[in-house]
N, C-alpha and C. Protein backbone atom coordinates (compact mmCIF):
# COMPACT_ATOMS: atom_id res chain seq x y z
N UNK A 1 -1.14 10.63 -15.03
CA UNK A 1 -1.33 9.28 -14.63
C UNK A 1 -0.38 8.96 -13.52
N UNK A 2 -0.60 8.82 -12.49
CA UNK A 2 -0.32 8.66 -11.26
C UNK A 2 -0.07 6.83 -10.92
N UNK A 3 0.88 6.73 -9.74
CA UNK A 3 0.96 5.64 -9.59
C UNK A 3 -0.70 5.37 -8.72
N UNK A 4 -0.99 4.07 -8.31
CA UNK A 4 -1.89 3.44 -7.59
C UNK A 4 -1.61 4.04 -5.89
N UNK A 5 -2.84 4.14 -5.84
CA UNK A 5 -2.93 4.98 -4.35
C UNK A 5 -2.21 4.20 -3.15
N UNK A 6 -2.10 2.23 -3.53
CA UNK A 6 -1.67 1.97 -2.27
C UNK A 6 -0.26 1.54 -2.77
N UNK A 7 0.23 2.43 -4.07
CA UNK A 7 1.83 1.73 -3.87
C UNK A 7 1.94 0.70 -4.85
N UNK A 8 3.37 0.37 -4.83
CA UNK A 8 3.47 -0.64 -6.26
C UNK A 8 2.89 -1.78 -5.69
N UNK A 9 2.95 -2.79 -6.25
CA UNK A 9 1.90 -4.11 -6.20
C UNK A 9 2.91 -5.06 -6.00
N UNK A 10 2.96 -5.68 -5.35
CA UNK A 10 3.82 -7.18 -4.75
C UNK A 10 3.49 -8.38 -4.90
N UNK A 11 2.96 -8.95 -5.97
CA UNK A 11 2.19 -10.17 -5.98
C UNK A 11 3.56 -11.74 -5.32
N UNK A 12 2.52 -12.20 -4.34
CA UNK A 12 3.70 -13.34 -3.98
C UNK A 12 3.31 -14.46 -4.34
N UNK A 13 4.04 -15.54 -4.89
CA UNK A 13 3.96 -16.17 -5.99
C UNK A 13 4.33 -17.79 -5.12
N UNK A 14 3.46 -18.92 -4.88
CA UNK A 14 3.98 -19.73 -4.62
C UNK A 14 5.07 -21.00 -5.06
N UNK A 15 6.37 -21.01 -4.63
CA UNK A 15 7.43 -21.67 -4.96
C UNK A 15 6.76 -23.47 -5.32
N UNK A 16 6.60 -23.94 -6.14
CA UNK A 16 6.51 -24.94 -6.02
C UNK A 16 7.07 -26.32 -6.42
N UNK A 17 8.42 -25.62 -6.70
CA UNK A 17 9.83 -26.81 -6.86
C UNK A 17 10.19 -27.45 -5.54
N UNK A 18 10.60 -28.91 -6.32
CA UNK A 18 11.63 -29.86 -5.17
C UNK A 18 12.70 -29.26 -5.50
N UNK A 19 13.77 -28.76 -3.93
CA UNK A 19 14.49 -29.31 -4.19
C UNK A 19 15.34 -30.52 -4.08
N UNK A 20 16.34 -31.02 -4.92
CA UNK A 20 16.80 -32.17 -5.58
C UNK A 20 18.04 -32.23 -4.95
N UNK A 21 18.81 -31.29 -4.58
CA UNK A 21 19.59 -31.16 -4.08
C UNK A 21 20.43 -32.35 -2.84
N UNK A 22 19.65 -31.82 -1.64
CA UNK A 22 19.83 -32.98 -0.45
C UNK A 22 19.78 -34.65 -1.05
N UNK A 23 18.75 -34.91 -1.84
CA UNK A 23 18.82 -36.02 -2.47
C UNK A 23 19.36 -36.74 -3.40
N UNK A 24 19.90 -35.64 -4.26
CA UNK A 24 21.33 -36.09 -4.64
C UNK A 24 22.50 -35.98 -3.89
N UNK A 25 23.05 -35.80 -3.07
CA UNK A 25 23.81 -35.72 -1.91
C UNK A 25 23.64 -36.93 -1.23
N UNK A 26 22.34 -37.54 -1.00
CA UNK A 26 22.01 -38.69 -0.28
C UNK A 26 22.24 -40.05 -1.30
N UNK A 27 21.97 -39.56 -2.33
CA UNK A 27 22.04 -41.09 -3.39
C UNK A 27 23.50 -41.24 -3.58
N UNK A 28 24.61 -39.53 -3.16
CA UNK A 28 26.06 -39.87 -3.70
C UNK A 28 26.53 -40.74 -2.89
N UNK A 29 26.27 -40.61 -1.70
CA UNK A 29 26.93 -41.07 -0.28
C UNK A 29 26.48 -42.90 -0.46
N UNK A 30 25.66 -42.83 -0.88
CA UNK A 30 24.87 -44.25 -0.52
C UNK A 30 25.78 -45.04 -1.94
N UNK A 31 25.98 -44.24 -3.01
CA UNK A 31 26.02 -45.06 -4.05
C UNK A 31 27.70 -45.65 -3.67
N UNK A 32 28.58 -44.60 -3.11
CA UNK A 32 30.02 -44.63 -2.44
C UNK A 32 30.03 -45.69 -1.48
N UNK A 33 29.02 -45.70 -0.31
CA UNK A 33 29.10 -46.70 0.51
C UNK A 33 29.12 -48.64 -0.25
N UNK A 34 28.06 -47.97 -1.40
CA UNK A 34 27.91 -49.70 -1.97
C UNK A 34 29.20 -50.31 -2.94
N UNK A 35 29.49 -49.31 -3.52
CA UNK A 35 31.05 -49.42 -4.34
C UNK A 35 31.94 -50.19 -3.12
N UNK A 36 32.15 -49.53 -1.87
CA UNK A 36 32.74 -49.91 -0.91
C UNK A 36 32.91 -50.97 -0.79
N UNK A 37 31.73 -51.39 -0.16
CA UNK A 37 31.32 -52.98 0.91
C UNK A 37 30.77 -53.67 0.01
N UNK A 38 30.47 -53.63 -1.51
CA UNK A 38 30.33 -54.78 -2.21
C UNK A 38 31.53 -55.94 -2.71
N UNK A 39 32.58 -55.30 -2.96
CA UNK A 39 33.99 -56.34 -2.68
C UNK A 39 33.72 -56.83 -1.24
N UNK A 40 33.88 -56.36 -0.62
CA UNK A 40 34.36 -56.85 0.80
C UNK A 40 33.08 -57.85 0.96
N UNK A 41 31.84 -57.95 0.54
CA UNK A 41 31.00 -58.89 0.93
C UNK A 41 31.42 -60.29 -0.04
N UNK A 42 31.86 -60.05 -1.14
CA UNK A 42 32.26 -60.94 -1.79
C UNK A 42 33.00 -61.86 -1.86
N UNK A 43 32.96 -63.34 -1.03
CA UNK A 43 34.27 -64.13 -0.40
C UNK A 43 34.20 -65.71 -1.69
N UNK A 44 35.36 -65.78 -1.88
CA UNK A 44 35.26 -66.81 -2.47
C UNK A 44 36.56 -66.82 -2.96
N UNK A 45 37.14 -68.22 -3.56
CA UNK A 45 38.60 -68.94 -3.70
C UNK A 45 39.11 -68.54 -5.29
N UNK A 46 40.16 -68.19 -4.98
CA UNK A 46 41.05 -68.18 -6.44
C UNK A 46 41.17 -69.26 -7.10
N UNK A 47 39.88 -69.73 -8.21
CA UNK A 47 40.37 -71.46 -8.91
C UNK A 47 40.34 -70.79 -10.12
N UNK A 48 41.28 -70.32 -11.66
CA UNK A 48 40.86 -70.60 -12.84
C UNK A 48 39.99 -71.67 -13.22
N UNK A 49 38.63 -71.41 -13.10
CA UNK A 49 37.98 -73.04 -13.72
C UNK A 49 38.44 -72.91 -15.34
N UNK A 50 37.71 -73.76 -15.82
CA UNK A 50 37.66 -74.34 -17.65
C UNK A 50 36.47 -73.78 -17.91
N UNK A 51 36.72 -73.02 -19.18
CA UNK A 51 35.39 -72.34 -19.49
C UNK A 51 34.56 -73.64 -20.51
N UNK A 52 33.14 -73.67 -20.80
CA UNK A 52 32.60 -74.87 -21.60
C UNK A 52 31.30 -74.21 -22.42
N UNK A 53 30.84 -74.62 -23.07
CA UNK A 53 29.65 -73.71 -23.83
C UNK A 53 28.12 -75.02 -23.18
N UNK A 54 28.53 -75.83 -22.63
CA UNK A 54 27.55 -76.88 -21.46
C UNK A 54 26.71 -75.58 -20.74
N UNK A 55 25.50 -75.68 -20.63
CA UNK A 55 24.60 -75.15 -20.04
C UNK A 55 24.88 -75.43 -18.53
N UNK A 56 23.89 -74.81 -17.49
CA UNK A 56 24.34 -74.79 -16.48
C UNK A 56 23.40 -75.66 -15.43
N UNK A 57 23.68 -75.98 -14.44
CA UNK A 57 22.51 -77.48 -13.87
C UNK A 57 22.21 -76.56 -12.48
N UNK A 58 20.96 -76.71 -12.01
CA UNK A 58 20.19 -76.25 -11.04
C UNK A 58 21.08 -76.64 -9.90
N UNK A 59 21.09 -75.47 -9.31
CA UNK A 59 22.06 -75.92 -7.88
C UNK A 59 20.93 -76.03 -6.58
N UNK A 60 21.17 -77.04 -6.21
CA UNK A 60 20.32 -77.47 -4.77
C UNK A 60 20.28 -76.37 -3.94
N UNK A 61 19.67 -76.88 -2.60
CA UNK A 61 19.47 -75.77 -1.18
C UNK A 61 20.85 -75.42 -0.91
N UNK A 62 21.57 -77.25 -0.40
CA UNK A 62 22.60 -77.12 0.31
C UNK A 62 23.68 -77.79 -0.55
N UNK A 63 24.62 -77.18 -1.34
CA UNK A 63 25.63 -77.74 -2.50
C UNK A 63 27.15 -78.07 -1.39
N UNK A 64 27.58 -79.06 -1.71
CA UNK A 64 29.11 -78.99 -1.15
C UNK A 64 29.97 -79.39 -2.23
N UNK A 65 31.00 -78.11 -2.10
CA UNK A 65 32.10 -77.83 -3.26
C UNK A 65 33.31 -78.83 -2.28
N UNK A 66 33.97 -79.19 -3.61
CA UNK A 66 35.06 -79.90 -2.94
C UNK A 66 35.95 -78.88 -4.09
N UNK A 67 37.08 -78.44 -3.63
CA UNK A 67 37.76 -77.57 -4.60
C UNK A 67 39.50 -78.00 -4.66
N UNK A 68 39.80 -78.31 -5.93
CA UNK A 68 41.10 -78.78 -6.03
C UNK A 68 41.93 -77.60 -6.39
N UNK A 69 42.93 -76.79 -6.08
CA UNK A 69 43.95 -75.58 -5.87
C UNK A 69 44.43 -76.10 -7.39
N UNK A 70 45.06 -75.08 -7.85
CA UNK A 70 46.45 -75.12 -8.79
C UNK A 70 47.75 -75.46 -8.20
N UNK A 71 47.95 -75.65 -6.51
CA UNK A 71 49.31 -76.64 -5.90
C UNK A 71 48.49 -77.72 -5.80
N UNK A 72 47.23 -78.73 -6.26
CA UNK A 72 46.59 -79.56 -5.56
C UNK A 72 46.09 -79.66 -4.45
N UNK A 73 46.45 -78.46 -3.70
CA UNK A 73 45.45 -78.31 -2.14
C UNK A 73 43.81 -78.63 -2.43
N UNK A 74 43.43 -80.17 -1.73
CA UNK A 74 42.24 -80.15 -1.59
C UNK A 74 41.28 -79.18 -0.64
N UNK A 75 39.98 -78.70 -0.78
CA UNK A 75 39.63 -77.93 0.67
C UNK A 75 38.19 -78.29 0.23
N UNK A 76 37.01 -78.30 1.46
CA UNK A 76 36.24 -78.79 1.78
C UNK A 76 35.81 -77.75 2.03
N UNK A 77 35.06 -76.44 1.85
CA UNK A 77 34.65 -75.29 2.68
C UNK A 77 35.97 -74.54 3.50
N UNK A 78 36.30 -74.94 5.15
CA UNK A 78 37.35 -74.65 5.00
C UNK A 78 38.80 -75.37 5.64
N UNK A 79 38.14 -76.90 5.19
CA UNK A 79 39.23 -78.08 5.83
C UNK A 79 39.54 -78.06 4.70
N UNK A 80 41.30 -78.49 5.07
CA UNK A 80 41.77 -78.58 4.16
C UNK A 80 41.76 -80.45 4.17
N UNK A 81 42.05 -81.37 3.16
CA UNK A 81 42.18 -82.32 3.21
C UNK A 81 43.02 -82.79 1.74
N UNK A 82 43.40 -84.08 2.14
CA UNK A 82 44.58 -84.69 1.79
C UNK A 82 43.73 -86.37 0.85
N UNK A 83 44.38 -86.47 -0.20
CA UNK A 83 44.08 -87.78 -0.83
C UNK A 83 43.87 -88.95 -0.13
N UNK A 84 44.84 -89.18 0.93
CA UNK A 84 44.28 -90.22 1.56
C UNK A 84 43.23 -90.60 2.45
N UNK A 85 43.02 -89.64 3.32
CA UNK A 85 41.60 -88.96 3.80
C UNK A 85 40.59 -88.60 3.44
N UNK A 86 40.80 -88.57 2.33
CA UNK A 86 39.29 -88.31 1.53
C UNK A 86 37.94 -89.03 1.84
N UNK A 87 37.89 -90.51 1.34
CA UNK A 87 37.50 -90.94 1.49
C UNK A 87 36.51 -91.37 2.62
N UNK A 88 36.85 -91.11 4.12
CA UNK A 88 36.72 -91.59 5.17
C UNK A 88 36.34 -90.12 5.46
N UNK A 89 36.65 -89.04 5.21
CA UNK A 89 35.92 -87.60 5.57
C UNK A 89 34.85 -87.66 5.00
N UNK A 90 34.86 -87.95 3.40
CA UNK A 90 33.36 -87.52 2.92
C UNK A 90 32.40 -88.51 3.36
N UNK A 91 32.77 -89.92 3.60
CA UNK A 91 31.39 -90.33 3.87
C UNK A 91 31.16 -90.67 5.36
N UNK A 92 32.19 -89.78 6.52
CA UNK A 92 31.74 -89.04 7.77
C UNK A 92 30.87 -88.28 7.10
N UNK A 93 30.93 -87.18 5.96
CA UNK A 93 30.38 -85.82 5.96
C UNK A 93 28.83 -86.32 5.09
N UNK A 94 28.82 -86.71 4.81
CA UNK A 94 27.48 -87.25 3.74
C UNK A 94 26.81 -88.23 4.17
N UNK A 95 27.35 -89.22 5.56
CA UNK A 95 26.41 -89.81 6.16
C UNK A 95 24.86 -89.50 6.94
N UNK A 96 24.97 -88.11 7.06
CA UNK A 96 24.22 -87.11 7.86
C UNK A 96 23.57 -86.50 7.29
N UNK A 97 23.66 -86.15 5.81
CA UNK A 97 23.47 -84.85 5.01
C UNK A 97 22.49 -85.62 3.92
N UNK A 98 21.39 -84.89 3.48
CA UNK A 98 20.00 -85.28 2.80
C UNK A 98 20.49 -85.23 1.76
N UNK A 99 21.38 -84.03 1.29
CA UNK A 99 22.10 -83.81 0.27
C UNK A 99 22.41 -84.42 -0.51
N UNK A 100 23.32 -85.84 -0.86
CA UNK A 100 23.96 -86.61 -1.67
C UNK A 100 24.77 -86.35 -2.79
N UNK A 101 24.70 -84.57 -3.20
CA UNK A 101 25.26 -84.26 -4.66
C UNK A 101 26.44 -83.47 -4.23
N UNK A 102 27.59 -83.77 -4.90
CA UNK A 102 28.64 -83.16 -4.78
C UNK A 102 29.42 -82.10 -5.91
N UNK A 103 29.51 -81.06 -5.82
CA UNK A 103 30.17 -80.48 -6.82
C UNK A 103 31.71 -80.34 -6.82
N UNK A 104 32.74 -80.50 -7.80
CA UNK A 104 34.04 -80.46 -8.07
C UNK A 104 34.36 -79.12 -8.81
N UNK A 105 35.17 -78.62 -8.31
CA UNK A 105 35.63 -77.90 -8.76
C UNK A 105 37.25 -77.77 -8.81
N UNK A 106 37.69 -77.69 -9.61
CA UNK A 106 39.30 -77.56 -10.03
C UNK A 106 40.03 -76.67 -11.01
N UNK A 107 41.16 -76.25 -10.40
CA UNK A 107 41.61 -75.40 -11.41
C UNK A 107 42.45 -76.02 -12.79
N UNK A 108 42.06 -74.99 -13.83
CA UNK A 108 42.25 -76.04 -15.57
C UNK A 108 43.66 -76.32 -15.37
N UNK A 109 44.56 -75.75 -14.30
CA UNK A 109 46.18 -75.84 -14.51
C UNK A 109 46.54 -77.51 -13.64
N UNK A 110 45.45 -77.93 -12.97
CA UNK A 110 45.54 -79.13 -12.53
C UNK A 110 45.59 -80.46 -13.31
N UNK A 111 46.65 -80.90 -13.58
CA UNK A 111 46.86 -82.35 -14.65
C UNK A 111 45.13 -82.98 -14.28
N UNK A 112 44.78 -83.67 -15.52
CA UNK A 112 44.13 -84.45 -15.41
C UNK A 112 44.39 -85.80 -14.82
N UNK A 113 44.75 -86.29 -14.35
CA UNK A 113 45.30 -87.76 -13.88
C UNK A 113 45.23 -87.49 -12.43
N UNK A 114 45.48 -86.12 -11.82
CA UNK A 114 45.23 -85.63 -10.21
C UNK A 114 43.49 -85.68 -9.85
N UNK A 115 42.93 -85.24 -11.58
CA UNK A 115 41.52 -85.16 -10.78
C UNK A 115 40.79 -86.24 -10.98
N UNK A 116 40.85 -87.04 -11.75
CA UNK A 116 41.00 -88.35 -11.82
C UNK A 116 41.11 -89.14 -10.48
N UNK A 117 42.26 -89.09 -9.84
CA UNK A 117 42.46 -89.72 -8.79
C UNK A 117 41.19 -89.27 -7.52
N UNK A 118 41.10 -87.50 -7.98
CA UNK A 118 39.89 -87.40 -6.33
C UNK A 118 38.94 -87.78 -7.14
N UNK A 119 38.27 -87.87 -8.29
CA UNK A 119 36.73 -88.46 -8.04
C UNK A 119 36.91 -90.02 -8.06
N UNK A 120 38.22 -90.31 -8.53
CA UNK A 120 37.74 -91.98 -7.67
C UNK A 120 37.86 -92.24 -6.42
N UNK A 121 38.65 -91.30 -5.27
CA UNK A 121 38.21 -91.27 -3.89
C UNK A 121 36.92 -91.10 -3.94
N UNK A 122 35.99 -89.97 -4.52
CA UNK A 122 34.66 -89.16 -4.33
C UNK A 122 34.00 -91.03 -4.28
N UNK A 123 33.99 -91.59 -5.44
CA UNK A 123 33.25 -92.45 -6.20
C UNK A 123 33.07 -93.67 -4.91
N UNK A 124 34.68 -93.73 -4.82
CA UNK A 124 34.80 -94.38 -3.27
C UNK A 124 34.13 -94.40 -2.17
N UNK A 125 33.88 -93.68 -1.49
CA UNK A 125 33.19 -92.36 -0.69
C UNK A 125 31.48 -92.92 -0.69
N UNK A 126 31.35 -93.40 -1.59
CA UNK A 126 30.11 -94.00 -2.08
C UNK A 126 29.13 -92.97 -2.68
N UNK A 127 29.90 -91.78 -3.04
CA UNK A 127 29.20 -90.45 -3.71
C UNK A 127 29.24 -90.52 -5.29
N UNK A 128 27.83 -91.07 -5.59
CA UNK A 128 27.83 -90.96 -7.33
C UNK A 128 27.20 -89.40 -8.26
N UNK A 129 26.68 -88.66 -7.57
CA UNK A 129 26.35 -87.63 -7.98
C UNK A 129 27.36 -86.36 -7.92
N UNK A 130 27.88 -86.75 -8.91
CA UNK A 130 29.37 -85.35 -8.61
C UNK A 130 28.82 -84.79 -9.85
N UNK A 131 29.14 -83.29 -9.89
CA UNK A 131 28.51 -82.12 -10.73
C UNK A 131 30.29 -81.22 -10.71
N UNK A 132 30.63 -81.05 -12.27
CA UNK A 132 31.84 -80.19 -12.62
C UNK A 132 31.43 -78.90 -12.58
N UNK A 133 32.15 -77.90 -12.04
CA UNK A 133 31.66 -76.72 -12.27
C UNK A 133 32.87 -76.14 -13.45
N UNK A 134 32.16 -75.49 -14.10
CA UNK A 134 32.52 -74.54 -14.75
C UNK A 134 32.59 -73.05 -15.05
N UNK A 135 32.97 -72.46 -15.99
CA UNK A 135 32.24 -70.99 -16.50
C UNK A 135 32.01 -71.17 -17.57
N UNK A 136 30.76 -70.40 -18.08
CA UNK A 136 30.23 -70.38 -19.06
C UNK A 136 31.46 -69.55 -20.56
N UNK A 137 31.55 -70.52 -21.48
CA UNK A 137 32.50 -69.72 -22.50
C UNK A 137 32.02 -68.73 -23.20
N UNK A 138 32.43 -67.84 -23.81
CA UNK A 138 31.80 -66.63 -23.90
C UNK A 138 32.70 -66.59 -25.72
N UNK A 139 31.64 -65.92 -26.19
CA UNK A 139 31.91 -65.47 -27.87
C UNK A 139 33.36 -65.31 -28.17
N UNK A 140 34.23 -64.45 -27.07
CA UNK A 140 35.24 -63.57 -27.81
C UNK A 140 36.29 -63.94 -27.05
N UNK A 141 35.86 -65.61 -26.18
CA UNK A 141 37.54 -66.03 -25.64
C UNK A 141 37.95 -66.92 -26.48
N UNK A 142 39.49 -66.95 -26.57
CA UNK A 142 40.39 -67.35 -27.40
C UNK A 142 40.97 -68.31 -27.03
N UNK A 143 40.56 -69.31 -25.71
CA UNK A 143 41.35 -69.98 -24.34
C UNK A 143 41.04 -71.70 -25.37
């Protein structure tokens, strides 16, 4: 019994795997880039708010935060403003604006009797729609 007259037999077999490779390589790079530049897109003010178990109220198109600091620095976006000025800024700023609703925000280390004093500027101002912001309290804080 002899081999086959034309020789051993070579059958070629078509490959028909992805490879996965390059594309995991591509999802590492991409997933590194978003770790990256997702802080850095993220801008916003150091306030401890007050956490509350209060549900949360539909925020308009165009919201304006008025934000009271833990030194009492008032700021407006990114004027800063002062108690006595209040008044006469916001309803420059809300004479113009369709808007009418104002949100407060303050940090919990701020006496009550300080914030007190800005929403009766706000109230002044002739702005009755002021909205507290908060964070939502959560099961397992102890605050």
């Amino acid at each position: 019994m002899g081999a086959p007259v034309g020789g051993p037999r070579h059958s070629r077999m078509t490959l028909s795997e992805i490879n996965v490779t390059p594309l995991v390589d591509v999802m590492l790079v991409l997933l590194i880039m978003f770790m990256v530049t997702t802080p850095l897109m993220q801008q916003g003010i150091e306030v401890d708010l007050p956490k509350t178990a209060a549900s949360g109220v539909q925020a308009t198109d165009d919201p304006f935060v008025l934000v009271i600091h833990r030194n009492k620095k008032i700021t407006a976006g990114k004027f800063n403003l002062t108690l006595s000025q209040m008044e006469e800024k916001l309803r420059a700023i809300f004479k113009t604006r369709r808007n009418k609703q104002l949100y407060l925000q303050a940090d919990k280390a701020v006496e009550y009797g300080f914030v007190a004093e800005v929403m009766a500027e706000i109230r002044r101002a002739g702005i009755n729609n002021v909205g507290l912001v908060t964070l939502p309290k959560t099961e397992s804080a102890t605050e």
